[in-house]
C-alpha atoms as a PDB file:
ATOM      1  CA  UNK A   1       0.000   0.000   0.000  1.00  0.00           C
ATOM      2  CA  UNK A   2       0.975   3.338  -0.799  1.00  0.00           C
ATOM      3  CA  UNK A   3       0.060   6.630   0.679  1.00  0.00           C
ATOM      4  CA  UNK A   4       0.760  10.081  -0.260  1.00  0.00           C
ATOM      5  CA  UNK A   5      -1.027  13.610  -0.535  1.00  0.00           C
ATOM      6  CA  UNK A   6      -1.535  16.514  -2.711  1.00  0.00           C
ATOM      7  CA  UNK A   7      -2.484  20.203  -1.384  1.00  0.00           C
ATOM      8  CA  UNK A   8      -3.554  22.578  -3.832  1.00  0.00           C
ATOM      9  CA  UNK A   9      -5.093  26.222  -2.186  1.00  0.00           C
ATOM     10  CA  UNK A  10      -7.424  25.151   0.924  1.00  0.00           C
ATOM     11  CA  UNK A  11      -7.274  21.515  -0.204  1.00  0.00           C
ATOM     12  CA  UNK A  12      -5.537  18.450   0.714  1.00  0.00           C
ATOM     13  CA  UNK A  13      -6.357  15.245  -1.299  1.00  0.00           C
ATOM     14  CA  UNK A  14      -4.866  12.099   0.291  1.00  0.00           C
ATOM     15  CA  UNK A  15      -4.328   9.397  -1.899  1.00  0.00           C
ATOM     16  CA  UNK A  16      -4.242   5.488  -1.181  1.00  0.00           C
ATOM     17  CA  UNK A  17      -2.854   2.675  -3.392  1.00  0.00           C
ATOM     18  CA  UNK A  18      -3.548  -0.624  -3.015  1.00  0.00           C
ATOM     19  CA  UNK A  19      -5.359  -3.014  -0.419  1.00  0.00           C
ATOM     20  CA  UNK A  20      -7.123  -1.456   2.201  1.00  0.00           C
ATOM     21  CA  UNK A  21      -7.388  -4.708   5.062  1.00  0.00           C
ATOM     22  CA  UNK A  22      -7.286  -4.883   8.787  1.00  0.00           C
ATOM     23  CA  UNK A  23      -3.365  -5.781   8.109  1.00  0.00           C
ATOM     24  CA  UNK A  24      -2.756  -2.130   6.622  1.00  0.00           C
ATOM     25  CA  UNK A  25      -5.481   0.247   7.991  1.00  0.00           C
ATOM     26  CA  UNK A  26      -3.661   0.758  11.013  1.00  0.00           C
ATOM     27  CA  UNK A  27      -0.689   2.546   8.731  1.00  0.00           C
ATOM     28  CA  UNK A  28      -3.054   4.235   6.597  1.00  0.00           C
ATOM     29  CA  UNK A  29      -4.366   5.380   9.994  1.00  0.00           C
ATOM     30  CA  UNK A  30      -1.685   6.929  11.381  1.00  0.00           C
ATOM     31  CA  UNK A  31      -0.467   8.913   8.054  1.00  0.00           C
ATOM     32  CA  UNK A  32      -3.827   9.998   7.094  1.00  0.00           C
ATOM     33  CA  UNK A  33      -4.376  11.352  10.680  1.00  0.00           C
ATOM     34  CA  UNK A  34      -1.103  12.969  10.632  1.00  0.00           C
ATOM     35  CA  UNK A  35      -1.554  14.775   7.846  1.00  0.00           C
ATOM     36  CA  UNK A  36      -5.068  16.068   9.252  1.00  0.00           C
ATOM     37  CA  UNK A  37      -3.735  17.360  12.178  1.00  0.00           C
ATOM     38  CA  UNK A  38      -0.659  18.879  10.465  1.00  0.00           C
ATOM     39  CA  UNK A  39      -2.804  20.640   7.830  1.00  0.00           C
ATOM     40  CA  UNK A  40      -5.395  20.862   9.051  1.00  0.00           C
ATOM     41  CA  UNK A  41      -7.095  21.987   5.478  1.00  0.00           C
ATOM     42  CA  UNK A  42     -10.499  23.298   5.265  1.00  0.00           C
ATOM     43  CA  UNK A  43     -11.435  20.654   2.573  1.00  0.00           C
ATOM     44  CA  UNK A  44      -9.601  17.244   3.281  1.00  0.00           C
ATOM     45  CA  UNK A  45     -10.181  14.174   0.356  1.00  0.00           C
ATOM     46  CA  UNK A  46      -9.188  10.774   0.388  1.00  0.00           C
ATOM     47  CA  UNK A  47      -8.829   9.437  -3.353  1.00  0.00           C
ATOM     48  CA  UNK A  48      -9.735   6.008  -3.465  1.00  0.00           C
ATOM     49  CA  UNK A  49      -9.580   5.397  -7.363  1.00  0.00           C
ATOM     50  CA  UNK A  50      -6.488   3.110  -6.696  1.00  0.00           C
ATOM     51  CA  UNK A  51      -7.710   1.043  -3.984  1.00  0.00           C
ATOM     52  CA  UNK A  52      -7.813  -2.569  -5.054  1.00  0.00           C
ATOM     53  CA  UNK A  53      -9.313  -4.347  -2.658  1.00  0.00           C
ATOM     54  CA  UNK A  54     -11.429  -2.876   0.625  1.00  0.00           C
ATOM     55  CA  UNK A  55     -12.896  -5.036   3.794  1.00  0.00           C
ATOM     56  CA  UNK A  56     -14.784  -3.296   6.722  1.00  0.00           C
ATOM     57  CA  UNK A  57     -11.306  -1.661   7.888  1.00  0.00           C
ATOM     58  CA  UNK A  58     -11.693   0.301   4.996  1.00  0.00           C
ATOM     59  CA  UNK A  59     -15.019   1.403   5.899  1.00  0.00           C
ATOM     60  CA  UNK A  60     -13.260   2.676   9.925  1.00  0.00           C
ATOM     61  CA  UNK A  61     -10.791   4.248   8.315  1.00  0.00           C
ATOM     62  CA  UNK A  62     -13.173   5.985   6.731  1.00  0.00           C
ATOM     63  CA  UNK A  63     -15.499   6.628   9.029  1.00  0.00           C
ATOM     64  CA  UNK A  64     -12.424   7.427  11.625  1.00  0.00           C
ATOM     65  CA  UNK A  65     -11.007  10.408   9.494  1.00  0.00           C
ATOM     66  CA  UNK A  66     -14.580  12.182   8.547  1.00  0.00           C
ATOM     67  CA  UNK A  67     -14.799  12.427  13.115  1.00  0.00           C
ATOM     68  CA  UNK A  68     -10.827  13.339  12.702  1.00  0.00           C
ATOM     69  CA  UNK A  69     -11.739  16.387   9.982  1.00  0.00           C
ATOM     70  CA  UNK A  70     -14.304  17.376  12.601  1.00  0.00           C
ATOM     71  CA  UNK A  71     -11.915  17.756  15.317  1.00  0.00           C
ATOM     72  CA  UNK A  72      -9.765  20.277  13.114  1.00  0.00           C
ATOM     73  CA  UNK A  73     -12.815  21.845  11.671  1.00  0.00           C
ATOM     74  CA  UNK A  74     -12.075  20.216   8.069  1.00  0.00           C
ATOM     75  CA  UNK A  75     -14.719  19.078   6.138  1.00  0.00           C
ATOM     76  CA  UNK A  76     -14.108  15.531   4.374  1.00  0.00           C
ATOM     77  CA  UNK A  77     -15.134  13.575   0.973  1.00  0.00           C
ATOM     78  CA  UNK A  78     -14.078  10.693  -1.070  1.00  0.00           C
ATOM     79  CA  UNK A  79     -12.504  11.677  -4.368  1.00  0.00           C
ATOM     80  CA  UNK A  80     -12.745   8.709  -7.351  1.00  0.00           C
ATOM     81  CA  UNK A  81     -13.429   5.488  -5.693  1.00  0.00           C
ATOM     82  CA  UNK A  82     -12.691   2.701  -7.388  1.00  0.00           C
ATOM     83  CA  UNK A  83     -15.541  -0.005  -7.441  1.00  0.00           C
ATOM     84  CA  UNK A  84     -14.088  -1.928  -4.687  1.00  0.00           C
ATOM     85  CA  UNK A  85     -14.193   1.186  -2.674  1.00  0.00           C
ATOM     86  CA  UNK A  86     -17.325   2.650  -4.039  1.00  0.00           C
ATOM     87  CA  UNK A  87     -19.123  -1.393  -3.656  1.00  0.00           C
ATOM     88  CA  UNK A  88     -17.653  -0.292   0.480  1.00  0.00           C
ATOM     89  CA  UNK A  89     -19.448   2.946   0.860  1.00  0.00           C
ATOM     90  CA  UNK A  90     -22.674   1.939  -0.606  1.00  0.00           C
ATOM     91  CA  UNK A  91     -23.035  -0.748   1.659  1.00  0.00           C
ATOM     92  CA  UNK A  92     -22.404   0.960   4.522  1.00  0.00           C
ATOM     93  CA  UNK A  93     -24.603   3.824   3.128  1.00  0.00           C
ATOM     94  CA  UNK A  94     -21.692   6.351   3.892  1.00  0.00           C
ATOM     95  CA  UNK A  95     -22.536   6.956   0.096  1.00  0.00           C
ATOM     96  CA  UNK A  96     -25.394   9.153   1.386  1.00  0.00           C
ATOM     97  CA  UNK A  97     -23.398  10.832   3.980  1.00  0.00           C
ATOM     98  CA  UNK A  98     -20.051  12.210   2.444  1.00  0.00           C
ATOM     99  CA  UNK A  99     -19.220  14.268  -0.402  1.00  0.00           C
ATOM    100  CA  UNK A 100     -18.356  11.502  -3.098  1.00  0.00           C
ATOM    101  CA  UNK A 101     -16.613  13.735  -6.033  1.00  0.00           C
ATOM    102  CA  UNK A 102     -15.484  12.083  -9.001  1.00  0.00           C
ATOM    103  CA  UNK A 103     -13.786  13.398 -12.359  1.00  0.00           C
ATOM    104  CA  UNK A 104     -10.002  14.878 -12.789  1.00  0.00           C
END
């Protein structure tokens, strides 16, 4: 798994690559938090477009970084989830409670 991040203006887009399972989240945890809290950007993303595989830890990390934005007064969404991702958030219906933006 890969993870790295893009800030452009009042944005930061976090990017993941790779599997998202209960053997990597924890890593993905602490990187995507620390960026949060070192930013702290009004808009934070998480692209998803090259996430190969997702399991329920993918759905905490999720769900763990939208209550992290909160804490720094960011607001989050989900940039370009790939269908593994995207087949994630629409079962957990957090499809109906980010910002899902897709496109460039």
């Amino acid at each position: 798994m890969e993870i790295g991040c893009k800030t452009e203006g009042n944005t930061t887009v976090a990017y993941i690559l790779g599997e998202i399972d209960h053997h990597n989240a924890v890593t993905a945890r602490a990187a995507l938090d620390e960026m949060i809290e070192q930013l702290a950007p009004i808009r934070f993303g998480i692209d998803l477009s090259g996430v190969t595989f997702c399991d329920s830890s993918g759905l905490g990390l999720v769900m763990g970084r939208m209550r992290k934005c909160q804490t720094v007064g960011s607001s989050m969404f989900i940039k370009n989830p790939s269908a593994a991702a995207e087949r994630m958030l629409a079962i957990a219906g957090m499809d109906r409670i980010l910002k899902i933006e897709r496109g460039k």
